[in-house]
Protein backbone atom coordinates (compact mmCIF):
# COMPACT_ATOMS: atom_id res chain seq x y z
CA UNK A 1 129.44 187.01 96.75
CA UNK A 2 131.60 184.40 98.69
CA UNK A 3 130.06 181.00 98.84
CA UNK A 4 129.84 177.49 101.14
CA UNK A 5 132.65 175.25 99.50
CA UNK A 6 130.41 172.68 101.12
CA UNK A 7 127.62 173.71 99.38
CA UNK A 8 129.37 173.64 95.88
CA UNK A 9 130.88 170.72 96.21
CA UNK A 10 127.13 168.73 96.98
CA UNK A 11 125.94 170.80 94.14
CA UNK A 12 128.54 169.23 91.47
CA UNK A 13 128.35 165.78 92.59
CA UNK A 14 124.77 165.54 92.03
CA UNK A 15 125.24 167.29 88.67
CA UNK A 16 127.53 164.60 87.55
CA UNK A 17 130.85 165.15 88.40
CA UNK A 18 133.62 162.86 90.16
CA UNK A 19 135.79 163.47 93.17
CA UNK A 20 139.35 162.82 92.20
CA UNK A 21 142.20 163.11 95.13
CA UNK A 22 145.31 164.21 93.41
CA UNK A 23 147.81 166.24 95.98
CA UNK A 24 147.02 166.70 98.95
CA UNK A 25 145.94 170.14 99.27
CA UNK A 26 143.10 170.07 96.72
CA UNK A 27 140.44 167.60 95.40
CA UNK A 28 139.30 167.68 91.68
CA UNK A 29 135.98 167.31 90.56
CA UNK A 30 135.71 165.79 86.65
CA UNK A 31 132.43 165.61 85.10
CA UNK A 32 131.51 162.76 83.46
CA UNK A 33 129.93 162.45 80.13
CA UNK A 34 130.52 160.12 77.45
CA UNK A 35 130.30 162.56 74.13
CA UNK A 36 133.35 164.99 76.09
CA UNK A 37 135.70 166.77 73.61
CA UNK A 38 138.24 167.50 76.61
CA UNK A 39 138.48 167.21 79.97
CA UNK A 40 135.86 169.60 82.21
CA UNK A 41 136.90 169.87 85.76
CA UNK A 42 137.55 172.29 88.89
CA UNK A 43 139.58 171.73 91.57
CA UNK A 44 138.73 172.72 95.08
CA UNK A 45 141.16 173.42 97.92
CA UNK A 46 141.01 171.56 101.47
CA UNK A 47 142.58 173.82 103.49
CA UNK A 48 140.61 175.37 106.59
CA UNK A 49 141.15 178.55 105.05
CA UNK A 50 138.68 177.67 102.16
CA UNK A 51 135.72 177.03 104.10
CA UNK A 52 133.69 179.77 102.04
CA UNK A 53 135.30 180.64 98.71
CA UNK A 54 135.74 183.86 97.77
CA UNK A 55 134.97 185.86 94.41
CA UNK A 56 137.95 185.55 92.49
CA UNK A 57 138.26 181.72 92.93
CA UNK A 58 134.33 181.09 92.34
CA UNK A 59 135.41 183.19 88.96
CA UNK A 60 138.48 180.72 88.24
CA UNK A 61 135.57 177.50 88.87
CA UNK A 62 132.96 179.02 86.72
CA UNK A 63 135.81 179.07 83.72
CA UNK A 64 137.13 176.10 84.48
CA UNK A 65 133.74 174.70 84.13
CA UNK A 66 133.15 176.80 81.30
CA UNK A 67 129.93 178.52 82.52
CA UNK A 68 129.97 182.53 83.51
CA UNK A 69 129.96 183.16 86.63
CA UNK A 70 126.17 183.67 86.93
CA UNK A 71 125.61 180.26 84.46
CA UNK A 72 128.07 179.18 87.87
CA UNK A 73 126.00 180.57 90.27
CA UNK A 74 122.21 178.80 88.84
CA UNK A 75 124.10 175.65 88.76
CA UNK A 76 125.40 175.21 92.44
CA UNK A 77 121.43 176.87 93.48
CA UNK A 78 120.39 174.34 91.09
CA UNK A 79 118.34 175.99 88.76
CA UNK A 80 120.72 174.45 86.03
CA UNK A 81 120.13 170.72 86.24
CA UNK A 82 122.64 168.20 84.33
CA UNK A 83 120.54 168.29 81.24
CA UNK A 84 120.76 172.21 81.10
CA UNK A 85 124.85 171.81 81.97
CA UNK A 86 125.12 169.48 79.29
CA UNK A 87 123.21 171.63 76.88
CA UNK A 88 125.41 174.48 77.83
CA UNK A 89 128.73 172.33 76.90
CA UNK A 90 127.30 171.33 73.93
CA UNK A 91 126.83 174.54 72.83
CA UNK A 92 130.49 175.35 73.34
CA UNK A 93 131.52 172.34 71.41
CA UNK A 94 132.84 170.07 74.41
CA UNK A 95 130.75 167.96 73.63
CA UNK A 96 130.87 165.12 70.35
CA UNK A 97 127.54 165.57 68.13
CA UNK A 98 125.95 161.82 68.65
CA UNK A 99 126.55 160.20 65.19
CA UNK A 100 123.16 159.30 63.40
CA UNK A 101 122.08 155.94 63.07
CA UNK A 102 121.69 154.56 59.82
C-alpha cells in the first residue's frame, strides 16, 4: 500500500531522525543515537513525482532502516515510538551495549 511521503517524513523526525540535504533530488534522513554501530538512514526523493511512495520504495526505506516492512509500517502510524525503534536496533546489534559502571 502506497503511502503520504509527507506523512513519513513527520513520522521520522519525531522519532529521532535528522534531515540532511545532500543532492538535490533527494533529502536524507539519519537517526541519531549516541550508542550507533553504523550509520541508519533513508533517503527520500523531492521530485513531484514522489508525492505518495509506492511499494517497492517503502520496501527499500524499511531496509534501509532496518525494520520489515510491517516493523516500517507501525513506525510511520506510530505505534513504534523511539524507545521501541531503538529496542529494535539494538536487537540487530546497531547499537553499542552501554558499558557498566564500576
Amino acid at each position: 500500500m502506497a503511502r503520504e511521503r509527507a506523512e513519513i517524513v513527520a513520522s521520522l523526525v519525531t522519532k529521532g531522525f535528522d534531515l540532511q540535504k545532500k543532492g538535490r533530488d533527494h533529502d536524507f534522513y539519519f537517526f541519531r543515537h549516541p550508542d550507533l554501530t553504523q550509520a541508519v538512514f533513508t533517503k527520500v526523493s523531492r521530485g513531484t513525482e514522489y508525492q505518495t511512495i509506492g511499494d517497492q520504495l517503502l520496501a527499500k526505506m524499511s531496509r534501509q532502516l532496518k525494520l520489515t516492512r510491517a516493523q516500517f509500517d507501525q513506525l510511520v502510524d506510530c505505534p513504534m515510538r523511539k524507545p521501541e525503534y531503538v529496542g529494535v536496533l539494538a536487537s540487530q546489534g546497531v547499537l553499542r551495549k552501554p558499558k557498566p559502571q564500576s
